[in-house]
N, C-alpha and C. Protein backbone atom coordinates (compact mmCIF):
# COMPACT_ATOMS: atom_id res chain seq x y z
N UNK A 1 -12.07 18.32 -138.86
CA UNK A 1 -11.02 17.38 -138.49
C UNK A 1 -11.36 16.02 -139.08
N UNK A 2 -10.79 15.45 -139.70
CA UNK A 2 -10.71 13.98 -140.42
C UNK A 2 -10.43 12.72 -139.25
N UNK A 3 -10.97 11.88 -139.66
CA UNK A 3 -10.57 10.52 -139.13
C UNK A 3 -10.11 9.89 -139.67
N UNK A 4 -8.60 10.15 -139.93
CA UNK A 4 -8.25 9.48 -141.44
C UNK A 4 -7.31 7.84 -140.26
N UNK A 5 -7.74 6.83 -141.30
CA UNK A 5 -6.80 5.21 -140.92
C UNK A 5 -5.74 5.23 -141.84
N UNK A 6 -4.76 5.23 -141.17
CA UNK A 6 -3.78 4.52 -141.99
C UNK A 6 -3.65 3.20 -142.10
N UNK A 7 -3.47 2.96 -143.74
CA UNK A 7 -3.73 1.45 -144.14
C UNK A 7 -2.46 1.17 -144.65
N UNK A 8 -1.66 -0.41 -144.40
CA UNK A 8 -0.85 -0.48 -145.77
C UNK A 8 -0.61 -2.06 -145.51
N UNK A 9 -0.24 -2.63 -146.20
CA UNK A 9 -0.32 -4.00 -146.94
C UNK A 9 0.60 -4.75 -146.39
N UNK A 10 0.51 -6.07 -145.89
CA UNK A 10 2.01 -6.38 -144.87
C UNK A 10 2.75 -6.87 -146.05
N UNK A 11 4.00 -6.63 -145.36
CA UNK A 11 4.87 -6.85 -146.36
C UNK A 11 5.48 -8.07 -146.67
N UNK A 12 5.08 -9.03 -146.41
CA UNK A 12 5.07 -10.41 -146.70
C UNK A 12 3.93 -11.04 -147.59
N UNK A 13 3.47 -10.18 -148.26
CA UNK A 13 2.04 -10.17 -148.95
C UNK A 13 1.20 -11.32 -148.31
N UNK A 14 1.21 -11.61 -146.35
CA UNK A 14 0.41 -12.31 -145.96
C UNK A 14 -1.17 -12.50 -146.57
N UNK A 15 -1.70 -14.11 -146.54
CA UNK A 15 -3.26 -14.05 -146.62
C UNK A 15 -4.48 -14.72 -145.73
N UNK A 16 -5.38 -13.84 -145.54
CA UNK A 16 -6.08 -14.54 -144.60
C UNK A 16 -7.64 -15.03 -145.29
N UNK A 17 -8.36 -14.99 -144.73
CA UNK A 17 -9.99 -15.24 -145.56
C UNK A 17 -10.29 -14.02 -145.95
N UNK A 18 -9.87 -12.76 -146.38
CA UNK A 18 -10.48 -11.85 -146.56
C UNK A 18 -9.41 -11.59 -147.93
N UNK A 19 -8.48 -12.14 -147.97
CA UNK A 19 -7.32 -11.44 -148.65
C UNK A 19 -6.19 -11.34 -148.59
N UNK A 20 -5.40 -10.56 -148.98
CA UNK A 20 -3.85 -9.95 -148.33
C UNK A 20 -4.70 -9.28 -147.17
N UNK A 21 -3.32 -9.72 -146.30
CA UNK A 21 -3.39 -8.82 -144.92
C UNK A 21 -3.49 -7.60 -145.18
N UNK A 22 -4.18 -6.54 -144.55
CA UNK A 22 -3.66 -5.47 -144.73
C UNK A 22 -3.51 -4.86 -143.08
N UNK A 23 -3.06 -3.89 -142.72
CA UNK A 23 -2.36 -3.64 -141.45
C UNK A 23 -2.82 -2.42 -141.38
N UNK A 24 -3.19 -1.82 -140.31
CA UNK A 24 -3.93 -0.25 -139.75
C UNK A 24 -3.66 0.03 -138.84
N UNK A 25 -3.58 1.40 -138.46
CA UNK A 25 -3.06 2.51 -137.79
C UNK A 25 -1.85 2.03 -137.31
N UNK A 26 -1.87 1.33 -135.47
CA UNK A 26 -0.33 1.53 -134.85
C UNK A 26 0.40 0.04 -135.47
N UNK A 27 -0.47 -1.19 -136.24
CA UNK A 27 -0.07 -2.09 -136.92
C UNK A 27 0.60 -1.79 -138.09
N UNK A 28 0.66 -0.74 -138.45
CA UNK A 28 1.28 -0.72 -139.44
C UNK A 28 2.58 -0.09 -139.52
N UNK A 29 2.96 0.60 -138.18
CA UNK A 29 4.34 1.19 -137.90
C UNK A 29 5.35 -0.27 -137.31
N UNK A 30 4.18 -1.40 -136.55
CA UNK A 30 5.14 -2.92 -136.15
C UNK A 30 5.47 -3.45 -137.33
N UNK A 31 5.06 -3.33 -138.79
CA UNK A 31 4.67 -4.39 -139.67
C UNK A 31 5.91 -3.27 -140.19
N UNK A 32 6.28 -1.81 -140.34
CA UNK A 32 7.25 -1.78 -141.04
C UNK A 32 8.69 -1.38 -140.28
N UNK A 33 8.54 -1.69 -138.95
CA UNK A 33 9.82 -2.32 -137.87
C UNK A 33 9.97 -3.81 -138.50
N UNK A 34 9.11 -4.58 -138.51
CA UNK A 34 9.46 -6.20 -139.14
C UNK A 34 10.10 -6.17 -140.79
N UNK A 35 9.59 -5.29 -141.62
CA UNK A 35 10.12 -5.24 -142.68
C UNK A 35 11.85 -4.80 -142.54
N UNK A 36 12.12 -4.20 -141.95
CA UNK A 36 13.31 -3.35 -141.78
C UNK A 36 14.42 -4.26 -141.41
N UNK A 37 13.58 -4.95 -140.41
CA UNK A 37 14.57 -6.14 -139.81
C UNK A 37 14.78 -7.08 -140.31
N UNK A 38 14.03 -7.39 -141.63
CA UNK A 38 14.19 -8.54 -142.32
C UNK A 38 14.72 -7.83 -143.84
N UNK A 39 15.25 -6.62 -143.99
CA UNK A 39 15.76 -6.09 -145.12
C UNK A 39 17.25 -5.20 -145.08
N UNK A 40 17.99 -6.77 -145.62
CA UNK A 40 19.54 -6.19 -145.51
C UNK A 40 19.61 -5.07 -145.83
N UNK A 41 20.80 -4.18 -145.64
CA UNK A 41 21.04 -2.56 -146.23
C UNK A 41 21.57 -3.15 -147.69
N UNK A 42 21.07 -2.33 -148.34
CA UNK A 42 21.57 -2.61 -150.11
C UNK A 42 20.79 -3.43 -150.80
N UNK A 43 19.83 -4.11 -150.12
CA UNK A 43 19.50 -5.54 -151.04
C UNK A 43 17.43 -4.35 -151.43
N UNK A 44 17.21 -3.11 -151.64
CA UNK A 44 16.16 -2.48 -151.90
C UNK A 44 16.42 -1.61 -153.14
N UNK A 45 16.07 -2.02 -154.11
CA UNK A 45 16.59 -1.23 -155.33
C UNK A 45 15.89 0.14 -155.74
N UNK A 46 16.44 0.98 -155.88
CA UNK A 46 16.61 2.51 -155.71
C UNK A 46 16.53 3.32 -154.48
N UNK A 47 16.72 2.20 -153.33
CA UNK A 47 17.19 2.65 -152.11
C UNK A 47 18.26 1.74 -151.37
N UNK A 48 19.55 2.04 -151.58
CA UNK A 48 20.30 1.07 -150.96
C UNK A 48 20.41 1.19 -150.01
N UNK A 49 20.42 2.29 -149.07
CA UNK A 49 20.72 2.45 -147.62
C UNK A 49 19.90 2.15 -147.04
N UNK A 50 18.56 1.93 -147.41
CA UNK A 50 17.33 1.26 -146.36
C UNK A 50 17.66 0.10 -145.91
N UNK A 51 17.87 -0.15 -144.48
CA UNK A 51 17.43 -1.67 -144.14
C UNK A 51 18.67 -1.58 -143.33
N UNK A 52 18.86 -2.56 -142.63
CA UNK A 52 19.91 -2.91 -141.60
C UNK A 52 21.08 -3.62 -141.84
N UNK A 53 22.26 -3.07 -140.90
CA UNK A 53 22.85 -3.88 -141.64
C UNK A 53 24.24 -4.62 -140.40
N UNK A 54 22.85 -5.75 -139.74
CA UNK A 54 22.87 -6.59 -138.85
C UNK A 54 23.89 -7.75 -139.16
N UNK A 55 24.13 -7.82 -140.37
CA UNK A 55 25.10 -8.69 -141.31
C UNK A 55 26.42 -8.48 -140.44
N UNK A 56 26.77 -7.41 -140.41
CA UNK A 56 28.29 -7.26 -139.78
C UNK A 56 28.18 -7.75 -138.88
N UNK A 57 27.58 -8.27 -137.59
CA UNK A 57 27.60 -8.91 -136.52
C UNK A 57 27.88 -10.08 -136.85
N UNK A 58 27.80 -10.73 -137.85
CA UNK A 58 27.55 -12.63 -138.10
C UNK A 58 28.73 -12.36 -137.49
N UNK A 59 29.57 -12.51 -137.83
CA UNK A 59 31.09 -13.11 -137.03
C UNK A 59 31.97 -12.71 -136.52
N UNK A 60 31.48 -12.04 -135.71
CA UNK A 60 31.66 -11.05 -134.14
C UNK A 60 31.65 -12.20 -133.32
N UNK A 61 32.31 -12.47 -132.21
CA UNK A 61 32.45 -12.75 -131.12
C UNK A 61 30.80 -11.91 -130.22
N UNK A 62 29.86 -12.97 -130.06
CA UNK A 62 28.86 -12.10 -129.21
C UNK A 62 29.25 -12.05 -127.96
N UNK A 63 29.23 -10.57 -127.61
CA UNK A 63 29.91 -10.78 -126.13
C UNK A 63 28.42 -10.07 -125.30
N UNK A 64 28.89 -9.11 -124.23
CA UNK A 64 27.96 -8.25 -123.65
C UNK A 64 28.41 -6.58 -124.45
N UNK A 65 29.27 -6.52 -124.65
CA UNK A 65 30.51 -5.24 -125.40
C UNK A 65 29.41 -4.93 -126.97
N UNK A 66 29.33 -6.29 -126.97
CA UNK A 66 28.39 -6.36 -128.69
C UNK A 66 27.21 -6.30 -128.72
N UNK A 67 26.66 -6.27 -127.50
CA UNK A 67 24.95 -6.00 -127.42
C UNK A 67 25.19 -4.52 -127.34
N UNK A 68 26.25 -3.68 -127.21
CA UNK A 68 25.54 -2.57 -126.47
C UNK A 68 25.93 -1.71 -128.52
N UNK A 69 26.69 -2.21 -129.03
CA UNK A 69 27.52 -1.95 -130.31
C UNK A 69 25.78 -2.11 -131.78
N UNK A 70 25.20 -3.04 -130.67
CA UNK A 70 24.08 -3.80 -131.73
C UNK A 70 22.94 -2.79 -131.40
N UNK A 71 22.90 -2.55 -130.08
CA UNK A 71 21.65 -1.81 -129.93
C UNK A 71 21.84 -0.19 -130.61
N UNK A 72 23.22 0.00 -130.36
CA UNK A 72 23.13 1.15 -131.03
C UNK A 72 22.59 1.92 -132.41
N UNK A 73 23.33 0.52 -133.40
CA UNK A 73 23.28 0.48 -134.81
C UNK A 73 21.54 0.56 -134.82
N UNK A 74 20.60 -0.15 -133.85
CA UNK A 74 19.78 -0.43 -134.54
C UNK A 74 18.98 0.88 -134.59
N UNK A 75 19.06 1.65 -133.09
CA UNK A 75 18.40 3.01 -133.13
C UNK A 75 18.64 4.02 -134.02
N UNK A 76 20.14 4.14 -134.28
CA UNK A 76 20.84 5.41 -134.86
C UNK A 76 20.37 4.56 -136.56
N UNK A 77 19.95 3.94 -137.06
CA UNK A 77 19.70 3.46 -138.49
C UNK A 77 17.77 3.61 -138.71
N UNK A 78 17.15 2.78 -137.31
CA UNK A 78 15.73 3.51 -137.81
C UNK A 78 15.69 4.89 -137.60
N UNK A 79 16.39 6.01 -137.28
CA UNK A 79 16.40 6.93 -136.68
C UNK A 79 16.08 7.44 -138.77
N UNK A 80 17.08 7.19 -139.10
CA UNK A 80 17.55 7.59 -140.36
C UNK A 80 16.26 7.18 -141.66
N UNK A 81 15.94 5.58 -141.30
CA UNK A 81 15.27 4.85 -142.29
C UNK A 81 13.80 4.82 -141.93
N UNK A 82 13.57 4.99 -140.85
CA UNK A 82 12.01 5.01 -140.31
C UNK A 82 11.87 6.14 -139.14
N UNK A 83 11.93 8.01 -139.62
CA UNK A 83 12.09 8.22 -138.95
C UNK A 83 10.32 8.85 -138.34
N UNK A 84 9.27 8.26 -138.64
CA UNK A 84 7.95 8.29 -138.44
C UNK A 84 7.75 7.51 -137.02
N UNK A 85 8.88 6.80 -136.94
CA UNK A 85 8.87 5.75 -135.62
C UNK A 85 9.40 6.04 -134.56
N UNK A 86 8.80 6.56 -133.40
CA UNK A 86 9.81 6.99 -132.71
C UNK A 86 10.13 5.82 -131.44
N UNK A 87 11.61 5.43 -131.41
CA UNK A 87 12.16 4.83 -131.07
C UNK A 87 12.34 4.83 -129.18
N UNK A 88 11.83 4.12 -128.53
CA UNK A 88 11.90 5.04 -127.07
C UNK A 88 13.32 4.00 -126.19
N UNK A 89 13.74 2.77 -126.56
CA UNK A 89 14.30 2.00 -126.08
C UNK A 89 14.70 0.28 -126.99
N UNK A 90 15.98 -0.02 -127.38
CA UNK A 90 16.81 -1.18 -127.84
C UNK A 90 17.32 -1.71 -127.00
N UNK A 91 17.18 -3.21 -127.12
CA UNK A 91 17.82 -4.45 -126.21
C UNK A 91 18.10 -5.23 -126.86
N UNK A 92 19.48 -5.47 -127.42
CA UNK A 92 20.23 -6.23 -127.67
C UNK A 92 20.61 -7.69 -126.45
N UNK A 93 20.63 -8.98 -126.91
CA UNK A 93 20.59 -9.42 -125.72
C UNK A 93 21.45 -11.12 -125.94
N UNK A 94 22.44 -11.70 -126.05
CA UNK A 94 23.25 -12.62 -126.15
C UNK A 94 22.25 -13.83 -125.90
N UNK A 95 21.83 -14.70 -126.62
CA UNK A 95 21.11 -16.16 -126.20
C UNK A 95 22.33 -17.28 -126.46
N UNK A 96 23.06 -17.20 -127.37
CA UNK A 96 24.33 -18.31 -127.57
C UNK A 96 25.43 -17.75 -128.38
N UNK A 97 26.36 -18.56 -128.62
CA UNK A 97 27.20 -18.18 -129.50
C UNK A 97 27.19 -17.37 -130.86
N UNK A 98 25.89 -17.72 -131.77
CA UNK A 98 25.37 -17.34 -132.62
C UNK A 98 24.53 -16.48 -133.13
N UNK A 99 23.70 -16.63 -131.85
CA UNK A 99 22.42 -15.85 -131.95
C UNK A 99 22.09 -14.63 -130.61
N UNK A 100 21.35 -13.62 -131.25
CA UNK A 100 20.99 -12.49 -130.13
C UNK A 100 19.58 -12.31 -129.96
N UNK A 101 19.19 -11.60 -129.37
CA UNK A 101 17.62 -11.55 -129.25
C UNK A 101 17.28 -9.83 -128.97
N UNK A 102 16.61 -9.20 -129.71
CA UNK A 102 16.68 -7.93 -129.97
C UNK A 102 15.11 -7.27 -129.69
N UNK A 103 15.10 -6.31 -128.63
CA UNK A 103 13.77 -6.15 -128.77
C UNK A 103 13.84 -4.35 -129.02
N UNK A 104 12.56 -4.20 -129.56
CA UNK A 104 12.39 -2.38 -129.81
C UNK A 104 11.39 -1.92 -129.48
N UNK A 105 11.75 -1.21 -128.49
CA UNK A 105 10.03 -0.67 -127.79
C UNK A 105 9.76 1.12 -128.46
N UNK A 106 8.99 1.00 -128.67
CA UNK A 106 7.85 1.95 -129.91
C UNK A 106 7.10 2.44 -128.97
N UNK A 107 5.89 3.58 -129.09
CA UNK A 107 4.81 3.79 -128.91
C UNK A 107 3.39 2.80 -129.25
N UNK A 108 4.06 1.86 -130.29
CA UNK A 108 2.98 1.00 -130.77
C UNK A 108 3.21 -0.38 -130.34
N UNK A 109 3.99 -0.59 -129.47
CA UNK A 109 4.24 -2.03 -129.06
C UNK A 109 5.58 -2.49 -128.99
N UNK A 110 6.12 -3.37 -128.44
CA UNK A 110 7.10 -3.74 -128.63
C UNK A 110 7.46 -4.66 -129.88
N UNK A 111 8.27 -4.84 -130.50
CA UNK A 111 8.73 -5.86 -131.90
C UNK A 111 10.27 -6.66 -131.12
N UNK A 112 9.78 -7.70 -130.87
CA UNK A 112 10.88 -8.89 -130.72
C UNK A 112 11.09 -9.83 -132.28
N UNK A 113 12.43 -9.98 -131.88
CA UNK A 113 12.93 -10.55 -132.59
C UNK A 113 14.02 -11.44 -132.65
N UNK A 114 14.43 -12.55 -133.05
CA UNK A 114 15.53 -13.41 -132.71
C UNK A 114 16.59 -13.22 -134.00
N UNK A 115 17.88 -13.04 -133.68
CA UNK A 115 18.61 -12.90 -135.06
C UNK A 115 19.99 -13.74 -134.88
């Protein structure tokens, strides 16, 4: 039986005193929930359907109707684009007119986010 780490490189080519970041085992399933969320659908070349596509909300009326419309999209899309991740719970969540606050609870942590 192996002890194998999974390694992979954050995707912000962060640096610290050692280097580029690099990210291991359950860090590296948060680090590519953060990529996802920060990668429109279409804008990944020779994969257009990767990435979210949170865009259609800009000018929606945020209501409570639209959190539940938001949380959906976001499960049923990593379902598709990250499906190594398993998804246990989305919260879509109204802070103002503009903005929502989105959290995704994982096996590896939760990933908040403001959008």
């Amino acid at each position: 039986m192996s002890n194998s780490i999974i390694e992979d490189i954050d995707y912000l080519l962060r640096l610290d005193s050692s280097g580029v970041v690099v990210h291991q085992d359950a860090s590296v399933y948060i680090n590519n929930i953060y990529e996802w969320l920060d990668t429109p659908e279409g804008s990944v070349f020779g994969n257009p359907a990767w990435g979210n596509a949170l865009d259609r909300y800009k000018h929606e009326n945020l209501t409570t109707d639209l959190e539940v419309s938001i949380e959906n999209h976001v499960l049923r899309k990593m379902l598709v684009d990250l499906p190594q991740i398993p998804v246990s719970g989305v919260k879509a969540e109204i802070l103002s007119f503009d903005q929502f606050a989105l959290s995704i609870k994982t096996p590896f942590g939760v990933v908040e986010r403001t959008i």
